[in-house]
N, C-alpha and C. Protein backbone atom coordinates (compact mmCIF):
# COMPACT_ATOMS: atom_id res chain seq x y z
N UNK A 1 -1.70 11.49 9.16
CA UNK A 1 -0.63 10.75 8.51
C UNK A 1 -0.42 11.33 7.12
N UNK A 2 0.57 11.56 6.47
CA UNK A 2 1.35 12.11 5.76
C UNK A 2 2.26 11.47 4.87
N UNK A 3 2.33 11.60 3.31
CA UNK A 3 3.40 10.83 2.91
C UNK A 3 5.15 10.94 3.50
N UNK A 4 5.45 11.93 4.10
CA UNK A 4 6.37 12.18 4.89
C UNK A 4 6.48 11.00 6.12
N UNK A 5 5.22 10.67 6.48
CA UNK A 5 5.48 9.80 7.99
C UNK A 5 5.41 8.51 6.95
N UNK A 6 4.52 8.39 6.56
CA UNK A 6 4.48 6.97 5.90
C UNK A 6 6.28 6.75 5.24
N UNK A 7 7.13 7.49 4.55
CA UNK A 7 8.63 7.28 4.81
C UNK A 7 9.17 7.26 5.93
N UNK A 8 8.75 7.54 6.95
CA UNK A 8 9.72 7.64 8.31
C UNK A 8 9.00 6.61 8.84
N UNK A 9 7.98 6.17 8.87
CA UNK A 9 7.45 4.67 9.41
C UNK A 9 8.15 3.77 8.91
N UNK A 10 8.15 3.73 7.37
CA UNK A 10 8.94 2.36 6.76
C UNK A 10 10.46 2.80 6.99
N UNK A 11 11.25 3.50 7.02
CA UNK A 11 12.43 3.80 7.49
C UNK A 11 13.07 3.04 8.94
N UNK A 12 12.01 3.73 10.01
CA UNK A 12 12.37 3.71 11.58
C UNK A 12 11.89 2.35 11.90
N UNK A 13 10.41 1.71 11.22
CA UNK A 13 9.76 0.62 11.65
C UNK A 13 9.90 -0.45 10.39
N UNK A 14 10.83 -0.82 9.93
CA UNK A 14 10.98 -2.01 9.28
C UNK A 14 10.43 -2.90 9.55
N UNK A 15 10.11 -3.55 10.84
CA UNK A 15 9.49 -5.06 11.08
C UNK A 15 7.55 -5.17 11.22
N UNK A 16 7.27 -3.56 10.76
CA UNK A 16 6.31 -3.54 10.56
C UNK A 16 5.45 -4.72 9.62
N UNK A 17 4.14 -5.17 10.39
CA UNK A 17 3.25 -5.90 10.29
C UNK A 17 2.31 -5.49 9.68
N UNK A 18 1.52 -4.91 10.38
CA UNK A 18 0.42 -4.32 9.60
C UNK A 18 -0.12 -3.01 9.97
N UNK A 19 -0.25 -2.23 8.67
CA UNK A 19 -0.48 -1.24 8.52
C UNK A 19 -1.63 -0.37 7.85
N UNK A 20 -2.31 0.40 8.42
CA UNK A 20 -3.38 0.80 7.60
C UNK A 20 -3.66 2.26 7.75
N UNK A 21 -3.66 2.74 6.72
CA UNK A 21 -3.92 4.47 6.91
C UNK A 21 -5.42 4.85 6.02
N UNK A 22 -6.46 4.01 6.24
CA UNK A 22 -7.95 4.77 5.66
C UNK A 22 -7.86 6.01 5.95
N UNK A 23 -8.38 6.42 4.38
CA UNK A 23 -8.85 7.91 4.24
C UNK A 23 -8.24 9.25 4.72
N UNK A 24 -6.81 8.50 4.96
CA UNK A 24 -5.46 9.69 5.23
C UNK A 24 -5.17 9.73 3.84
N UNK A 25 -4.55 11.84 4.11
CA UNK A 25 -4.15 11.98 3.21
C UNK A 25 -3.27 12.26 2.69
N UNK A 26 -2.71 10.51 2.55
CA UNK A 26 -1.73 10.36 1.88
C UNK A 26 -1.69 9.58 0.23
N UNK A 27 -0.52 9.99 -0.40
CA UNK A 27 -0.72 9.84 -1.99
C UNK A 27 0.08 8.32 -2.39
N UNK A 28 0.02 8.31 -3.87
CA UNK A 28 1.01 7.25 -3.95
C UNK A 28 2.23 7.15 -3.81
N UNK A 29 3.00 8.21 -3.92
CA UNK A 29 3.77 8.90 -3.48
C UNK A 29 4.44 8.72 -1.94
N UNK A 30 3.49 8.85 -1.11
CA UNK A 30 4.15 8.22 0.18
C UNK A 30 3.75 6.27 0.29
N UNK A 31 2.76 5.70 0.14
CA UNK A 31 2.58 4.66 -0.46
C UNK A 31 3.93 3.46 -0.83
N UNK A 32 4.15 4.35 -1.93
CA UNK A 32 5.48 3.32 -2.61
C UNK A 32 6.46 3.01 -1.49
N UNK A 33 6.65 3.92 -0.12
CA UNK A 33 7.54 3.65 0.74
C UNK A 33 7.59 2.09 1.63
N UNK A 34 6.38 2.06 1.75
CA UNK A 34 6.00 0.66 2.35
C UNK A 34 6.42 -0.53 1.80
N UNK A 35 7.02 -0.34 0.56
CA UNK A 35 7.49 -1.34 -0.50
C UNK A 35 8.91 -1.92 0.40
N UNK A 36 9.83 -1.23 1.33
CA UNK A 36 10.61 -1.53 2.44
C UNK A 36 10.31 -2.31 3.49
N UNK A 37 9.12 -2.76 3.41
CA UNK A 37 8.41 -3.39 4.81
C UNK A 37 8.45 -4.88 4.18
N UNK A 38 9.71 -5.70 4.55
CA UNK A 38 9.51 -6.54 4.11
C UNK A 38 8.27 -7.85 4.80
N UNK A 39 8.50 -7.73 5.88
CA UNK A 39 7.57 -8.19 6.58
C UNK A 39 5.92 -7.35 7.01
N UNK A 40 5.52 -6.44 6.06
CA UNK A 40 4.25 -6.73 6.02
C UNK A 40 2.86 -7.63 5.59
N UNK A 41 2.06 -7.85 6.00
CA UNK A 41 1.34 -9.09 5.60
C UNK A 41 -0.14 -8.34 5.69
N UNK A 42 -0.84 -7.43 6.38
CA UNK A 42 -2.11 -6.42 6.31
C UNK A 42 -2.15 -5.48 6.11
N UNK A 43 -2.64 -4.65 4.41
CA UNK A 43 -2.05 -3.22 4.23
C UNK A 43 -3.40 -2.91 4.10
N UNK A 44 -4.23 -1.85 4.38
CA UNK A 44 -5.48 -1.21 4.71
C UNK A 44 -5.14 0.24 3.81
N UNK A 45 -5.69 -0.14 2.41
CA UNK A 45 -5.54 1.73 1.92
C UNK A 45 -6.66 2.29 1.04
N UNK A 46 -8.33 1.69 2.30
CA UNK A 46 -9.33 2.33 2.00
C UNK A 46 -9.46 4.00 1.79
N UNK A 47 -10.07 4.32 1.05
CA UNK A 47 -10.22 5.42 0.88
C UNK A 47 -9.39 6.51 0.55
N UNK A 48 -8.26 6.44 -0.32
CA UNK A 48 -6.83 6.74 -0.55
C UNK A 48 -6.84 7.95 -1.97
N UNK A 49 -7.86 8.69 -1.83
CA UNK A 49 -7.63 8.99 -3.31
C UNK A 49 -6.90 9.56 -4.55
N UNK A 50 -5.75 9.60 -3.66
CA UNK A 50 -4.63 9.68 -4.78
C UNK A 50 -3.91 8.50 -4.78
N UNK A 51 -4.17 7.40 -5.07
CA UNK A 51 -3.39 6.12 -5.55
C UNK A 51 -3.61 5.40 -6.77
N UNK A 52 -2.37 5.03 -7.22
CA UNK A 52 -2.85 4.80 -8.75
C UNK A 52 -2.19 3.16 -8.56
N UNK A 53 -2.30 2.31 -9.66
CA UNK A 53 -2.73 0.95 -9.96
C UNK A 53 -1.04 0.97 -10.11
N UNK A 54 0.10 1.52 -10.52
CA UNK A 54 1.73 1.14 -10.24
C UNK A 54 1.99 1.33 -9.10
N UNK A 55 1.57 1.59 -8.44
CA UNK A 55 1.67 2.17 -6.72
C UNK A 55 1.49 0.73 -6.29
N UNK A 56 -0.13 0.21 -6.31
CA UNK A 56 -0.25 -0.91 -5.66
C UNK A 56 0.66 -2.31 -6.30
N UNK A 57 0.53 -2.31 -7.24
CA UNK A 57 1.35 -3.33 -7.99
C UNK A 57 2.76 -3.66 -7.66
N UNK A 58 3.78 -2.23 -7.40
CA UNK A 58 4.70 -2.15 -6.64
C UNK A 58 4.72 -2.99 -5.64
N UNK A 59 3.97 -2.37 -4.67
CA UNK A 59 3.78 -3.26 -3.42
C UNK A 59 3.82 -4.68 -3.09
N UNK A 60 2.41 -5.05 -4.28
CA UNK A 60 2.47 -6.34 -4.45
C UNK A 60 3.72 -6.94 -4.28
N UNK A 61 4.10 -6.61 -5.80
CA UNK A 61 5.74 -7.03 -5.88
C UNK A 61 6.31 -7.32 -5.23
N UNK A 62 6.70 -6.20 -4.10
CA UNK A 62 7.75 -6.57 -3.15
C UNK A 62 7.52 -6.61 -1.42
N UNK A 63 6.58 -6.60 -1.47
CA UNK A 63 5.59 -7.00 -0.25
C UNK A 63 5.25 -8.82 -0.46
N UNK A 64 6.43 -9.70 -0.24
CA UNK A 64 5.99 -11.10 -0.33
C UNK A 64 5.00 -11.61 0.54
N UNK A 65 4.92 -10.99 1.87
CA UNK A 65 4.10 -11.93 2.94
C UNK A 65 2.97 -11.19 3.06
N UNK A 66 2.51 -10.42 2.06
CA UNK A 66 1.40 -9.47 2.02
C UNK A 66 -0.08 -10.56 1.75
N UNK A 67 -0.77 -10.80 2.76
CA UNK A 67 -1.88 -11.93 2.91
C UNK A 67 -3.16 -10.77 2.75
N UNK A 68 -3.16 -9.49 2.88
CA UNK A 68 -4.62 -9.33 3.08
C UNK A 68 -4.00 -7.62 2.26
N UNK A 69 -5.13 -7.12 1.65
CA UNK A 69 -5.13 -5.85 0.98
C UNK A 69 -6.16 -5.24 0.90
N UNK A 70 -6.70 -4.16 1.82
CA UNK A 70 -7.93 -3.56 1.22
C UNK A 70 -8.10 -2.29 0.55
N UNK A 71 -8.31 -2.40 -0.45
CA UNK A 71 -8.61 -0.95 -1.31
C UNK A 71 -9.81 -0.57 -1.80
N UNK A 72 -10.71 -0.83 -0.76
CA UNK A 72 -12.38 -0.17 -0.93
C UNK A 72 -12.38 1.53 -1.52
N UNK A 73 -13.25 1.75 -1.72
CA UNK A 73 -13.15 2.79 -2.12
C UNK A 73 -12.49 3.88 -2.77
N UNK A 74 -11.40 3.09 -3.69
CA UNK A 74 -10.19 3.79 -4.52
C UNK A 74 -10.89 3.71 -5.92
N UNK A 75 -11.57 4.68 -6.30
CA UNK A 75 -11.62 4.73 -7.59
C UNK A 75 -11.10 4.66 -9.00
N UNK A 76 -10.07 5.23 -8.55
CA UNK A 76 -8.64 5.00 -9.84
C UNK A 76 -8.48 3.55 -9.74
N UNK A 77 -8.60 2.45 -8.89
CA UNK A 77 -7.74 1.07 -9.40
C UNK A 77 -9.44 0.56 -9.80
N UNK A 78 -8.75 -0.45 -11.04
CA UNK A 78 -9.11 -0.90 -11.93
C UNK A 78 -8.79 -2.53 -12.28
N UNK A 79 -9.85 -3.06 -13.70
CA UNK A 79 -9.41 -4.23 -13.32
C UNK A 79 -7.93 -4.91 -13.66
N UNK A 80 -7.66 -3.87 -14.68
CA UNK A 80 -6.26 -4.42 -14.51
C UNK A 80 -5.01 -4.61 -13.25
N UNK A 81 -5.19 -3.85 -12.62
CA UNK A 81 -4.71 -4.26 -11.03
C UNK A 81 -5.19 -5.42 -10.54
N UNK A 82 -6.31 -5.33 -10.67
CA UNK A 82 -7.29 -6.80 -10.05
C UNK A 82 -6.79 -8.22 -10.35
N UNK A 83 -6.90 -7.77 -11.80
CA UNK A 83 -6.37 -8.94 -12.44
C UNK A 83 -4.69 -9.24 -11.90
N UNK A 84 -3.99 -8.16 -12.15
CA UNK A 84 -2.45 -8.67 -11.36
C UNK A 84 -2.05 -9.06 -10.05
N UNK A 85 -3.03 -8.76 -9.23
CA UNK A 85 -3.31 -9.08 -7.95
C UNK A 85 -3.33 -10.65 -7.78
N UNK A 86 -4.86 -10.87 -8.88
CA UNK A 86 -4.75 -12.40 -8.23
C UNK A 86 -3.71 -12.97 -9.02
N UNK A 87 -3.05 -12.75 -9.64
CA UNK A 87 -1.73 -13.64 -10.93
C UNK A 87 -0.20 -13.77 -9.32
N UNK A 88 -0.33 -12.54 -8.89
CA UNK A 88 0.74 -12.67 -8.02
C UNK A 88 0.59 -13.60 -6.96
């Protein structure tokens, strides 16, 4: 998986649910695309290591029915993400 597919997923598959790409390598960059999924609610982006803390925040944002998030192993996010996480 590819930031290229991760745009053609949120493109072609809008009613996408849940989605998870561990330890693909993909960036924030393809990432921000999922921000189109209005109906996602399980985003899985263990092991991601090019993602940065506006990437996820994005998401947050506009990912309303987003119930579950895992970002184990992302070193770059921090607690300031953390902290905006639980505020949203």
């Amino acid at each position: 998986v590819t930031d290229q597919s991760m745009r053609a997923a949120a493109e072609h598959c809008p009613e996408l649910q849940f989605v998870g790409f561990m330890g693909c390598p993909v960036t924030s960059q393809g990432v921000i695309h999922l921000t189109a999924l209005q109906n996602l609610s399980v985003l899985d982006l263990r092991h991601i290591s090019e993602l940065n803390n506006e990437t996820v925040m994005e998401v947050v944002r506009k990912c309303r029915k987003l119930s579950s998030l895992n970002l184990c192993l992302n070193w770059s996010i921090n607690d300031r993400l953390v902290k905006f996480i639980c505020k949203a």
